[in-house]
PDB file of N, CA and C in Angstrom:
ATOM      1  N   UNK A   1     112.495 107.188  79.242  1.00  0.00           N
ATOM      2  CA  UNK A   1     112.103 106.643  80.528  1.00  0.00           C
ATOM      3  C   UNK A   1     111.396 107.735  81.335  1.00  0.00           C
ATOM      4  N   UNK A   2     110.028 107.367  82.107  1.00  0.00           N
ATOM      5  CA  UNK A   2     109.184 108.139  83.040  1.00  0.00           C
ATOM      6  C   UNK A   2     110.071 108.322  83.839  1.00  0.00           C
ATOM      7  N   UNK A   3     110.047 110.038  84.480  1.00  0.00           N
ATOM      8  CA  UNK A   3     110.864 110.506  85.888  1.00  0.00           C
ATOM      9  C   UNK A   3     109.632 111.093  87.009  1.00  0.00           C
ATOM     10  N   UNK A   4     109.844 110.586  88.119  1.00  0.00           N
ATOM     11  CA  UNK A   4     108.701 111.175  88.978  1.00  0.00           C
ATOM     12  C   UNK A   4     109.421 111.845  89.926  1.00  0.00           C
ATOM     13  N   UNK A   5     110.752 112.065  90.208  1.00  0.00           N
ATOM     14  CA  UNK A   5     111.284 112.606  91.823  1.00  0.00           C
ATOM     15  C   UNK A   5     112.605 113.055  91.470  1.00  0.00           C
ATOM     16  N   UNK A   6     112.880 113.376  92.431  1.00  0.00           N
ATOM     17  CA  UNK A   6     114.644 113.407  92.886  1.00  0.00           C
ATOM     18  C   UNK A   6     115.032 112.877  93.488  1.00  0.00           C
ATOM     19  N   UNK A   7     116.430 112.580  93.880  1.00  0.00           N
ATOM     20  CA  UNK A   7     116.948 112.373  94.710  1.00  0.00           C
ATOM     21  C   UNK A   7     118.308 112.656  95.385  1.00  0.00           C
ATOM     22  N   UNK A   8     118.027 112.132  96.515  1.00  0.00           N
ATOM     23  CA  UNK A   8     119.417 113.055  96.916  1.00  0.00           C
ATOM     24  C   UNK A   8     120.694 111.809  97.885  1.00  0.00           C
ATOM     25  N   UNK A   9     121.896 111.612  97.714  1.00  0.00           N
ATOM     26  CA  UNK A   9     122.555 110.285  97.818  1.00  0.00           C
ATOM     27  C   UNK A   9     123.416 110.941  98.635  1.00  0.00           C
ATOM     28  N   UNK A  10     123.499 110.564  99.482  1.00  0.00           N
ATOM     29  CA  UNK A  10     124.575 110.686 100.912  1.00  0.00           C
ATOM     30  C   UNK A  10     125.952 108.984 100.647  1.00  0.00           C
ATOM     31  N   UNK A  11     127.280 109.620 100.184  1.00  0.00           N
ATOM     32  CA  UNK A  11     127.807 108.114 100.219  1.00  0.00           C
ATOM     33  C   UNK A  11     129.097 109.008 101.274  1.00  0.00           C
ATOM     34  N   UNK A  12     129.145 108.062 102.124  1.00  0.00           N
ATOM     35  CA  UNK A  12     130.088 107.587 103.298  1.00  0.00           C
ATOM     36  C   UNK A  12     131.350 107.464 102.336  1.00  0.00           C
ATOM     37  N   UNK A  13     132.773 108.132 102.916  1.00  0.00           N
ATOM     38  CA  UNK A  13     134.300 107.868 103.234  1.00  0.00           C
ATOM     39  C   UNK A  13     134.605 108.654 104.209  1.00  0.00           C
ATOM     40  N   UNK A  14     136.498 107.976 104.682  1.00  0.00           N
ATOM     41  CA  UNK A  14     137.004 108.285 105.280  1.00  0.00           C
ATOM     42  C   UNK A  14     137.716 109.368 105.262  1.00  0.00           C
ATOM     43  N   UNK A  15     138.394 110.240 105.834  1.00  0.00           N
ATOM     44  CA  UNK A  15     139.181 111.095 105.227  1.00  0.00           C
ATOM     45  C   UNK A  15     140.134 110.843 106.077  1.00  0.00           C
ATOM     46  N   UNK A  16     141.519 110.668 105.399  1.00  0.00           N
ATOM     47  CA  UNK A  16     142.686 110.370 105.548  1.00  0.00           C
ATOM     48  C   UNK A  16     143.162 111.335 106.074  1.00  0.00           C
ATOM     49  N   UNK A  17     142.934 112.524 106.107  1.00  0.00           N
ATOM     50  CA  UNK A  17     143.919 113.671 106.357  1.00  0.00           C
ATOM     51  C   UNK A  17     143.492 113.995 108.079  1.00  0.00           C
ATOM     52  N   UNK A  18     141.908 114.106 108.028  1.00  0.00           N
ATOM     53  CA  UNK A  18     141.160 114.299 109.369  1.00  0.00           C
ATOM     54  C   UNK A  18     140.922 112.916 109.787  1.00  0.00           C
ATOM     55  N   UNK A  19     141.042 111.528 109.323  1.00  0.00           N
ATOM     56  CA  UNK A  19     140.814 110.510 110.404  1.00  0.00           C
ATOM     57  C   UNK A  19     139.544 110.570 110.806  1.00  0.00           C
ATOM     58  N   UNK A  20     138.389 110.640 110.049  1.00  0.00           N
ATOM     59  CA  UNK A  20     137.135 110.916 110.485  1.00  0.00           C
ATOM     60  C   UNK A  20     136.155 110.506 108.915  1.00  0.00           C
ATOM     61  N   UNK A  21     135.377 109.998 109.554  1.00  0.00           N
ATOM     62  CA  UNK A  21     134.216 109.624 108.327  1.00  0.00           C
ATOM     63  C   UNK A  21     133.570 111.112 107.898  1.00  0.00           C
ATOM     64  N   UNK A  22     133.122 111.166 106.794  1.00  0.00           N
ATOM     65  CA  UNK A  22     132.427 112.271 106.408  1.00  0.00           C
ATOM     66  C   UNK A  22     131.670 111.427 105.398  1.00  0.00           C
ATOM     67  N   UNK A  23     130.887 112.632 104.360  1.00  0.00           N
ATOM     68  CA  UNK A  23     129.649 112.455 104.163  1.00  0.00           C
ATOM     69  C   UNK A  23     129.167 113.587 102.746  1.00  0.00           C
ATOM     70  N   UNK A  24     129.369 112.988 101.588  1.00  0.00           N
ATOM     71  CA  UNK A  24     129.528 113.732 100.290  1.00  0.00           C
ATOM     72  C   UNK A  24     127.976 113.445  99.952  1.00  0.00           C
ATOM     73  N   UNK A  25     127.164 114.609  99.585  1.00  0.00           N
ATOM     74  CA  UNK A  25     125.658 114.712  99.199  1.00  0.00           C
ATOM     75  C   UNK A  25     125.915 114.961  98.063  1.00  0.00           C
ATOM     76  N   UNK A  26     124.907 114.591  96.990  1.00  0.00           N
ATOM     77  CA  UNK A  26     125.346 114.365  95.382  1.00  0.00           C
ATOM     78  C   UNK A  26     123.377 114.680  95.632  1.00  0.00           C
ATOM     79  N   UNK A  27     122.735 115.582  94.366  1.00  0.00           N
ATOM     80  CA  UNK A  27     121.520 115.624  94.091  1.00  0.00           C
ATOM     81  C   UNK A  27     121.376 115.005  92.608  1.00  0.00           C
ATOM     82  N   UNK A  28     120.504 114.118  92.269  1.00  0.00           N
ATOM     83  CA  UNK A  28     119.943 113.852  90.990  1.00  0.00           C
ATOM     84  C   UNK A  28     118.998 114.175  90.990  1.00  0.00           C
ATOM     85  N   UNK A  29     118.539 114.856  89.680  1.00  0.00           N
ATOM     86  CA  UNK A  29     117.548 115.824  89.414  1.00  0.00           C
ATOM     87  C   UNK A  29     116.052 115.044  88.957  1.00  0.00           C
ATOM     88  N   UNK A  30     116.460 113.769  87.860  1.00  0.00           N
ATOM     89  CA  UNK A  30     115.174 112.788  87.040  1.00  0.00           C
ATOM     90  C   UNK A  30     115.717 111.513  87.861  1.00  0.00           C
ATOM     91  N   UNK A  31     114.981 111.113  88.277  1.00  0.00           N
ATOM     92  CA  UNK A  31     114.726 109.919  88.644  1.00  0.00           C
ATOM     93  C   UNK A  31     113.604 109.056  88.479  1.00  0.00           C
ATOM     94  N   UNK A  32     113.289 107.829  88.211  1.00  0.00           N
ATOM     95  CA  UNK A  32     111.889 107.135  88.806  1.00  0.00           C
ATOM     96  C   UNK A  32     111.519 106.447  89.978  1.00  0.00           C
ATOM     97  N   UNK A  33     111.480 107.006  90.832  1.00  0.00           N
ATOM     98  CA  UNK A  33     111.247 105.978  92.133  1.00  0.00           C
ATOM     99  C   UNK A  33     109.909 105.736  92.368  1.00  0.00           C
ATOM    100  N   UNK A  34     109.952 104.162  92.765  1.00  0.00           N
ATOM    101  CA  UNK A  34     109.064 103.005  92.717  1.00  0.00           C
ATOM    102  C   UNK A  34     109.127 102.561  94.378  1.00  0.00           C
ATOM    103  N   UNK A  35     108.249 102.756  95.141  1.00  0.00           N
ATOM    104  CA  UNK A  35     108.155 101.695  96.427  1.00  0.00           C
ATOM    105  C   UNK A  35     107.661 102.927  97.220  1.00  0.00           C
ATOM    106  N   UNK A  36     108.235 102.049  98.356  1.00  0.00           N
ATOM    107  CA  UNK A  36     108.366 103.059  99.762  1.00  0.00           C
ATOM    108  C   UNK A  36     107.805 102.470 100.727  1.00  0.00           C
ATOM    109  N   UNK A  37     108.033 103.571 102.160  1.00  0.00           N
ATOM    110  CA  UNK A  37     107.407 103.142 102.955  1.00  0.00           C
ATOM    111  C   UNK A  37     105.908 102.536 103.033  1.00  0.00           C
ATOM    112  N   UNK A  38     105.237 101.874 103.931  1.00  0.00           N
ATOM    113  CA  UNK A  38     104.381 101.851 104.133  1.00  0.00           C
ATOM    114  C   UNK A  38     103.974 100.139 104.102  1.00  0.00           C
ATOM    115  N   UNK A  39     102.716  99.585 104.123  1.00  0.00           N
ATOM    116  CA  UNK A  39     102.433  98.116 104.191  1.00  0.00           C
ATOM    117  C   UNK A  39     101.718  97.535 102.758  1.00  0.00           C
ATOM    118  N   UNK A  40     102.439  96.860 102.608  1.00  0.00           N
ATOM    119  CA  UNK A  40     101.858  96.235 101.206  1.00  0.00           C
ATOM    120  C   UNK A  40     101.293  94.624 101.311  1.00  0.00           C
ATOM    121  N   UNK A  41      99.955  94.612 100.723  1.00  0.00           N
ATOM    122  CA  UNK A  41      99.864  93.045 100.474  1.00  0.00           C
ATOM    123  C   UNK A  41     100.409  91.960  99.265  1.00  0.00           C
ATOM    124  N   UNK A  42     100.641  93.215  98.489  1.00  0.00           N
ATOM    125  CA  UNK A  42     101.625  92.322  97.508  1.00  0.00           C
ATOM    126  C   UNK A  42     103.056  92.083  97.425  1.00  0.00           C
ATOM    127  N   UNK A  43     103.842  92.858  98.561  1.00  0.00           N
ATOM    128  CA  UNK A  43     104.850  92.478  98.118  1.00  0.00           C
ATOM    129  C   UNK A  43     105.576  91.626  99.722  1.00  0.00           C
ATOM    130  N   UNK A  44     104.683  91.611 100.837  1.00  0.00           N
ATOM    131  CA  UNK A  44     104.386  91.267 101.795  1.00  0.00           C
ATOM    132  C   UNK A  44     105.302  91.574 103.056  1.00  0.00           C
ATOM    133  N   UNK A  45     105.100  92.107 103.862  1.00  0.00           N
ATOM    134  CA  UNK A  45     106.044  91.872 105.151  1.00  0.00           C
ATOM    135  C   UNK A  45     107.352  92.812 105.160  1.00  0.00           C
ATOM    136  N   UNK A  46     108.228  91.683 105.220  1.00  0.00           N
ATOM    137  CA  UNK A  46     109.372  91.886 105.227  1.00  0.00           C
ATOM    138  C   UNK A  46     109.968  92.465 104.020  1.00  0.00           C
ATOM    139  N   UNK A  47     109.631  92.947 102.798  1.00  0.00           N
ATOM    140  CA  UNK A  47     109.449  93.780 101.494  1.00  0.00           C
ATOM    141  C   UNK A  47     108.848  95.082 101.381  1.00  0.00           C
ATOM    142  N   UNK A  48     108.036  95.473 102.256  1.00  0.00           N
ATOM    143  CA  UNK A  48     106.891  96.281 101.844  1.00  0.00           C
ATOM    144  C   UNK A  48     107.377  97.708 102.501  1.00  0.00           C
ATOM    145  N   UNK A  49     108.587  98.098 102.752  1.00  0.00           N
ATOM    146  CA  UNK A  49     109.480  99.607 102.444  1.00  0.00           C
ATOM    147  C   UNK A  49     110.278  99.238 101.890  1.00  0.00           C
ATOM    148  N   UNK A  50     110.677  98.433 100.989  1.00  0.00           N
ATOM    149  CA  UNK A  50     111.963  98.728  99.841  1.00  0.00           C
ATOM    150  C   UNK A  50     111.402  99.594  98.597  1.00  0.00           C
ATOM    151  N   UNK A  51     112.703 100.328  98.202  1.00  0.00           N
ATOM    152  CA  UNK A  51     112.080 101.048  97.333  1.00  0.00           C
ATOM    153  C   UNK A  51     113.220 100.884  96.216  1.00  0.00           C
ATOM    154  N   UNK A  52     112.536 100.695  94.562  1.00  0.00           N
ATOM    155  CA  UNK A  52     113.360 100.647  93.618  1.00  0.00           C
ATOM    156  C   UNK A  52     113.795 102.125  93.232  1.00  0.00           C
ATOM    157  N   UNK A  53     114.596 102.539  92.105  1.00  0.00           N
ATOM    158  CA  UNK A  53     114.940 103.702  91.851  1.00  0.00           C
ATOM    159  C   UNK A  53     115.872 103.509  90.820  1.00  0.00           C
ATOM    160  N   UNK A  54     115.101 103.722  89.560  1.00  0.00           N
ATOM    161  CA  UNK A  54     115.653 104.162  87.889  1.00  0.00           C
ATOM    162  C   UNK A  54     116.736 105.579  87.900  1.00  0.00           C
ATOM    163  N   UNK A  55     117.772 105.116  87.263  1.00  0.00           N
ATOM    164  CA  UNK A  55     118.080 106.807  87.018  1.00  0.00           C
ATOM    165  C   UNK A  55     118.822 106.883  85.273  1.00  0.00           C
ATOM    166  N   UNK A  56     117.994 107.520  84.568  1.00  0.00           N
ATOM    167  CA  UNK A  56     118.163 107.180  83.128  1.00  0.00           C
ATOM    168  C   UNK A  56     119.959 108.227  82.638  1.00  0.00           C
ATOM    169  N   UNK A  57     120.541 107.150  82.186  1.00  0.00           N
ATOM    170  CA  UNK A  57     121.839 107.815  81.724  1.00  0.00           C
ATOM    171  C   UNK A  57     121.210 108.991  80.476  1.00  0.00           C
ATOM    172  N   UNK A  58     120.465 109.231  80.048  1.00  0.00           N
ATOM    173  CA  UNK A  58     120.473 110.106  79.034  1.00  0.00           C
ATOM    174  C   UNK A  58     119.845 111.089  79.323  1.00  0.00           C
ATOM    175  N   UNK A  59     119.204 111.310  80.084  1.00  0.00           N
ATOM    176  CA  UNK A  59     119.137 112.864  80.695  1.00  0.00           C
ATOM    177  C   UNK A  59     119.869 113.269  82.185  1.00  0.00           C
ATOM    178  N   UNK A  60     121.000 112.314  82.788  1.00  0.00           N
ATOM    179  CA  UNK A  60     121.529 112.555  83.618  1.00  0.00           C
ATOM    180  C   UNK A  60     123.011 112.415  83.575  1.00  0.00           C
ATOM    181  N   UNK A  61     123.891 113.134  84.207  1.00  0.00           N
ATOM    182  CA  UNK A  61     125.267 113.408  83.978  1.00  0.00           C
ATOM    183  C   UNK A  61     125.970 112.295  85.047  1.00  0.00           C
ATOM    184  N   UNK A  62     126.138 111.133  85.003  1.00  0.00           N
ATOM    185  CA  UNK A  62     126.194 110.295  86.373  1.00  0.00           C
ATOM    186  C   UNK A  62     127.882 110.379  86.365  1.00  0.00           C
ATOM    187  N   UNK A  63     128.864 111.306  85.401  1.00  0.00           N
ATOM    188  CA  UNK A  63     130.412 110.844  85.432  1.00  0.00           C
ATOM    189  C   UNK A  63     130.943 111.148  87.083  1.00  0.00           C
ATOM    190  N   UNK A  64     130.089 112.291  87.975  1.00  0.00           N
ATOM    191  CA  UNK A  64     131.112 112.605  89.208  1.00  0.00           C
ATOM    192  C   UNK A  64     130.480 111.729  90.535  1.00  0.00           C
ATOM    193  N   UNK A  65     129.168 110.469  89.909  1.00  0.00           N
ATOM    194  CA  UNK A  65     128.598 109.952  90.767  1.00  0.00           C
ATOM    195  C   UNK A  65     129.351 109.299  91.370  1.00  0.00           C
ATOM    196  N   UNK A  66     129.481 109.239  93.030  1.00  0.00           N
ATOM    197  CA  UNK A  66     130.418 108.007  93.541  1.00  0.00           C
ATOM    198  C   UNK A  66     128.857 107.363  94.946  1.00  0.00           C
ATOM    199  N   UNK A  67     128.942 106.190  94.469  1.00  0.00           N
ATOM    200  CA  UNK A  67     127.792 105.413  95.260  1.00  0.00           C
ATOM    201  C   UNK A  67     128.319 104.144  95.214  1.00  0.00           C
ATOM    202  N   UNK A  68     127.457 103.788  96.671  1.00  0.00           N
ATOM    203  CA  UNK A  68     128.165 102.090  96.347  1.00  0.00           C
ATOM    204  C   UNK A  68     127.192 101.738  97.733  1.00  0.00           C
ATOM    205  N   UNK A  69     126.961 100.259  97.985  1.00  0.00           N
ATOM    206  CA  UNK A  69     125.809  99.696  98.497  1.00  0.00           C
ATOM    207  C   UNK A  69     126.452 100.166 100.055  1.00  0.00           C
ATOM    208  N   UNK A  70     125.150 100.673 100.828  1.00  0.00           N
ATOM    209  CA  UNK A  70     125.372 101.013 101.785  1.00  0.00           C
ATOM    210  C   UNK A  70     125.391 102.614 101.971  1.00  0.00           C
ATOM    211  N   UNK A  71     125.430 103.278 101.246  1.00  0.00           N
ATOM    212  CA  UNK A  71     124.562 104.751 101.001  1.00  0.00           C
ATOM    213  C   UNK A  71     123.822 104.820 101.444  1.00  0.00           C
ATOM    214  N   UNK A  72     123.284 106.014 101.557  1.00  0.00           N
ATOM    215  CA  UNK A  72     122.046 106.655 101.759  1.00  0.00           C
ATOM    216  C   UNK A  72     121.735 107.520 100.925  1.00  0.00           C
ATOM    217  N   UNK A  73     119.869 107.028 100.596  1.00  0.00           N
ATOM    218  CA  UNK A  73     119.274 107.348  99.834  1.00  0.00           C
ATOM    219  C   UNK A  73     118.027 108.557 100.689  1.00  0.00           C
ATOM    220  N   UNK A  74     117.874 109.804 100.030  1.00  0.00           N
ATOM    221  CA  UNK A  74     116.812 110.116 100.154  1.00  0.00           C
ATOM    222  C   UNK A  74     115.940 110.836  99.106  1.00  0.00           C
ATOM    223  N   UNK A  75     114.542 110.589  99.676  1.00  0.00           N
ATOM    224  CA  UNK A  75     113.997 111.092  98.500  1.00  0.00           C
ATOM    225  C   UNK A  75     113.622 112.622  97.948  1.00  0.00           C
ATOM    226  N   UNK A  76     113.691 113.482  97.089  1.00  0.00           N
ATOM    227  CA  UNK A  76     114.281 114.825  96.818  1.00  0.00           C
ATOM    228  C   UNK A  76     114.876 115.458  96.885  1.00  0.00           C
ATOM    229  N   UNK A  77     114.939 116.884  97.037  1.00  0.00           N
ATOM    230  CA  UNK A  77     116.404 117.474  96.578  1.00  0.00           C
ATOM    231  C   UNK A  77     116.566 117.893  97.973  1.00  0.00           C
ATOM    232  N   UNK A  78     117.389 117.561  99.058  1.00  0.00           N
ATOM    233  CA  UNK A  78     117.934 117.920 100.320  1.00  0.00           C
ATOM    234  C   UNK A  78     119.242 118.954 100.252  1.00  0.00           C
ATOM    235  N   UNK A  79     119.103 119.821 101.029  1.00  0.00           N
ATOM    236  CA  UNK A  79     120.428 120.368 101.115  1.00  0.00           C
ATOM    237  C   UNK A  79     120.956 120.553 103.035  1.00  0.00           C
ATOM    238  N   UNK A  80     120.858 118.948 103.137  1.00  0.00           N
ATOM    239  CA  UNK A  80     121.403 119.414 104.427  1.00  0.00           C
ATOM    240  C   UNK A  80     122.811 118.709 104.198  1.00  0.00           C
ATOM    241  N   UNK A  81     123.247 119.010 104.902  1.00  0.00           N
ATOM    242  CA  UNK A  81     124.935 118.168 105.084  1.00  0.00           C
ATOM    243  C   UNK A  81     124.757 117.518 106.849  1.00  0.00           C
ATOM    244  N   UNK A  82     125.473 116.219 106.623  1.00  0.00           N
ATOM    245  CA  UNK A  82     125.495 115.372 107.801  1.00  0.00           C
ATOM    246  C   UNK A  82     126.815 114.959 108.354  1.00  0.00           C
ATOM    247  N   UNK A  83     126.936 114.763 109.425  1.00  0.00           N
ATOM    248  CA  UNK A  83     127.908 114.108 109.720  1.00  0.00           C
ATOM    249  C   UNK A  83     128.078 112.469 110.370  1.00  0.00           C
ATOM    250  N   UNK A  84     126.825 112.150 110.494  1.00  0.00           N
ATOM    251  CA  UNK A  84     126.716 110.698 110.461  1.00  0.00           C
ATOM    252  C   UNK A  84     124.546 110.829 109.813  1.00  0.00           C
ATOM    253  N   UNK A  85     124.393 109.269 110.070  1.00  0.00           N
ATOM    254  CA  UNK A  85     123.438 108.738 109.513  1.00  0.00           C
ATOM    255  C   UNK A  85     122.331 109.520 109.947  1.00  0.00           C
ATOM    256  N   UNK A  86     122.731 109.464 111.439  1.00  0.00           N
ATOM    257  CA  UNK A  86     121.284 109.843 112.112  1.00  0.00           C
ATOM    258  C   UNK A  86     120.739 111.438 111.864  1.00  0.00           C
ATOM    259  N   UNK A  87     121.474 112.205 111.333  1.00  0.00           N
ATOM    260  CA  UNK A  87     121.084 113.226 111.171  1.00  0.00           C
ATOM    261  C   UNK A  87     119.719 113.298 110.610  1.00  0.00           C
ATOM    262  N   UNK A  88     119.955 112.578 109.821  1.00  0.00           N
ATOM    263  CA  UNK A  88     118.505 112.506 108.642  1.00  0.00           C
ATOM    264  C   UNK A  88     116.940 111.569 109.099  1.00  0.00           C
ATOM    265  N   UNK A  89     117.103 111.980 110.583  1.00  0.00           N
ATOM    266  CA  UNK A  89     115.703 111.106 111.113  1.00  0.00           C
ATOM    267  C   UNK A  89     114.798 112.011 111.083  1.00  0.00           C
ATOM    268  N   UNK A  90     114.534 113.159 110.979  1.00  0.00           N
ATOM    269  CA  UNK A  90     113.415 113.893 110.424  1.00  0.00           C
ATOM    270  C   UNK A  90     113.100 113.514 108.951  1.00  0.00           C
ATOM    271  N   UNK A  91     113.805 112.786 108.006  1.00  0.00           N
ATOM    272  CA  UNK A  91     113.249 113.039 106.473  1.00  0.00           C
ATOM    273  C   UNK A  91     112.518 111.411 106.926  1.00  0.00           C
ATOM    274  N   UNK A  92     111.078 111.590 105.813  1.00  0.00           N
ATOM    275  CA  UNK A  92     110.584 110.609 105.777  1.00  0.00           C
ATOM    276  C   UNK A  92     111.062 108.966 105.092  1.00  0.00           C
ATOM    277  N   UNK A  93     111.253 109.913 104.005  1.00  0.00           N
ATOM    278  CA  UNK A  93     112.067 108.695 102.999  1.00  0.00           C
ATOM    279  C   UNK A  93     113.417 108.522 103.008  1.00  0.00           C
ATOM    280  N   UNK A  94     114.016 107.456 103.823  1.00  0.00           N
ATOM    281  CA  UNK A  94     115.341 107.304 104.132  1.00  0.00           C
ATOM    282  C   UNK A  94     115.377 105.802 104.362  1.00  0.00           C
ATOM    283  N   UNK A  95     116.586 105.531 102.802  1.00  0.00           N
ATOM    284  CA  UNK A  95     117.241 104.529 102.568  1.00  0.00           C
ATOM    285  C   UNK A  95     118.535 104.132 102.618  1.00  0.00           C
ATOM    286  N   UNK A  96     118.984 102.930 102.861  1.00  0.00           N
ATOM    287  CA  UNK A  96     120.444 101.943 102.621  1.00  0.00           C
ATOM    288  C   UNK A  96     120.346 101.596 101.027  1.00  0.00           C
ATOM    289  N   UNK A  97     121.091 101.891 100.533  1.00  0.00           N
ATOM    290  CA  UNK A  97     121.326 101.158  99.380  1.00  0.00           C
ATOM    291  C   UNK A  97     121.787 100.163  99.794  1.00  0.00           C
ATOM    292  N   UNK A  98     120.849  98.798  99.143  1.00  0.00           N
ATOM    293  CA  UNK A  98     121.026  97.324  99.010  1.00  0.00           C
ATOM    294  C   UNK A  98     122.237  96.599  97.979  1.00  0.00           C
ATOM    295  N   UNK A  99     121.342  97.239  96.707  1.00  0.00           N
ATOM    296  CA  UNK A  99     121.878  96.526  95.687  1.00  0.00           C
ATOM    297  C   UNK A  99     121.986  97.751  94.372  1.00  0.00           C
ATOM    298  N   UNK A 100     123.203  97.675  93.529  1.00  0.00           N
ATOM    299  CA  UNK A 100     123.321  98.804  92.719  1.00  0.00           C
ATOM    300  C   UNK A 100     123.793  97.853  91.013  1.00  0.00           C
ATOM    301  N   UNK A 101     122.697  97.925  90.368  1.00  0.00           N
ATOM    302  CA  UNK A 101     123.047  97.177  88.683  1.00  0.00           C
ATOM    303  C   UNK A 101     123.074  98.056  87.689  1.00  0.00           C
ATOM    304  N   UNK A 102     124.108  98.320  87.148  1.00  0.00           N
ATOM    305  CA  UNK A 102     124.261  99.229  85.822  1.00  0.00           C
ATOM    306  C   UNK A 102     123.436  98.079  84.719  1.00  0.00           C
ATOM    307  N   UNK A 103     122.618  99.073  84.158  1.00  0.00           N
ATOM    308  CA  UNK A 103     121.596  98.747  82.768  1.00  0.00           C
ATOM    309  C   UNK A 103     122.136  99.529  81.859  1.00  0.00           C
ATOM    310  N   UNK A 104     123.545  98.701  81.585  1.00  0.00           N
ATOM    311  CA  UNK A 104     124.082 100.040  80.555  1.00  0.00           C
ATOM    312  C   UNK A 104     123.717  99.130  78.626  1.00  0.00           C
ATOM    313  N   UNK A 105     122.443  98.662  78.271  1.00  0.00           N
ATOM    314  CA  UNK A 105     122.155  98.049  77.240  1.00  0.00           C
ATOM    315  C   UNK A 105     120.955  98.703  76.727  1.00  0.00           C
ATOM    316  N   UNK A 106     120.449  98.848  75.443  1.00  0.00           N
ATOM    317  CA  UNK A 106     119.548  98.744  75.325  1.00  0.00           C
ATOM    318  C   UNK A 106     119.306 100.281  74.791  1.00  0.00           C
ATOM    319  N   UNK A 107     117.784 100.763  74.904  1.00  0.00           N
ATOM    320  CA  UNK A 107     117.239 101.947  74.764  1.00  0.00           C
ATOM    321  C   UNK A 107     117.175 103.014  76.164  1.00  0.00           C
ATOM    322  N   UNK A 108     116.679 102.295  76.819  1.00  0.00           N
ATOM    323  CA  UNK A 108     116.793 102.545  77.880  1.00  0.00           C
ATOM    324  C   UNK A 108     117.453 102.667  79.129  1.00  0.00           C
ATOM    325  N   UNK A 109     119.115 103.048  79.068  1.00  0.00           N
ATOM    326  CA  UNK A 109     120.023 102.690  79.731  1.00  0.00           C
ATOM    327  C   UNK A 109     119.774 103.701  80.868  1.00  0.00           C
ATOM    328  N   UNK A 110     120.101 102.984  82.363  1.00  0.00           N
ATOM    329  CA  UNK A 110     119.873 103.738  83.664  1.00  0.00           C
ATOM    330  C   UNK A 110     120.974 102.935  84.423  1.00  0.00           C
ATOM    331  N   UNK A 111     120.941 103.580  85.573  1.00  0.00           N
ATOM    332  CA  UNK A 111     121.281 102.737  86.875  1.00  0.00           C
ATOM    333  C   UNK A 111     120.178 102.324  87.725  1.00  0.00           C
ATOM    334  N   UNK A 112     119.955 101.130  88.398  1.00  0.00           N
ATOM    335  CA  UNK A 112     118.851 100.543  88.817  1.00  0.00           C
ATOM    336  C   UNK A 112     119.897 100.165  90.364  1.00  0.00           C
ATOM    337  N   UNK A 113     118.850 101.234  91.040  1.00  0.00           N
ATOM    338  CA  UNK A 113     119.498 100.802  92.923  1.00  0.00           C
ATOM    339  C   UNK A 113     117.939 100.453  93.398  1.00  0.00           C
ATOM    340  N   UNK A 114     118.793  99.975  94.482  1.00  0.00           N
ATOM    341  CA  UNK A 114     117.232  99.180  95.515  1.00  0.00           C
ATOM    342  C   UNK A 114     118.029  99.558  96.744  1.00  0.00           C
ATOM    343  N   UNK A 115     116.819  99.835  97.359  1.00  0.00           N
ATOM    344  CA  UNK A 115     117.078 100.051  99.426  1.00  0.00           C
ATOM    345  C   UNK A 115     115.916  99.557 100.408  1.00  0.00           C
ATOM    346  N   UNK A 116     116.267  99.308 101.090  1.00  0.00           N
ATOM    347  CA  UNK A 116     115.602  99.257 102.470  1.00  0.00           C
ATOM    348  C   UNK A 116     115.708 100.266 103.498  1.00  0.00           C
TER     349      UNK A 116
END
């Protein structure tokens, strides 16, 4: 599978001990990401910043990945740490994970997320 980027996944919990949300940054190194900002006539409107995003199990180690819809996605390798969402309004490419489908069949096995 083609890799064009990185990425970098911000997933939200609580912490029980401090009573306070925090904010675990995980970098993936191969990715394929497909979309983005900007205006499209083909995919029209209300579509045209979602962005897809391949991540192939065989050149990536996904066992300490913890993600789940409602993440945040950004695009390359970030090393900032946040403590809520808004931190990240300077990066351009900044996503919600929508929807998250394991493609665990085939030749080509990845995880396939989508965001807005």
């Amino acid at each position: 599978m083609l890799v064009n980027s990185k990425l970098t996944i911000y997933h939200k919990y609580f912490d029980k001990n401090e009573r306070v949300d925090k904010w675990k940054r995980q970098v993936i190194n191969n990715v394929w990401w497909f979309g983005g900002k900007g205006a499209s006539y083909n995919k029209g409107l209300e579509n045209s910043n979602d962005v897809k995003i391949r991540i192939p199990k065989d050149i990536n180690d996904l066992s300490s990945l913890e993600i789940r819809v409602g993440d945040v996605l950004v695009k390359g390798d970030t090393n900032k740490e946040i403590t809520m969402q808004s931190d990240l309004k300077d990066f351009e490419d900044v996503y919600n994970i929508t929807s998250i489908v394991d493609n665990d069949f085939g030749l080509n096995r990845h995880l396939h997320i989508e965001g807005k």
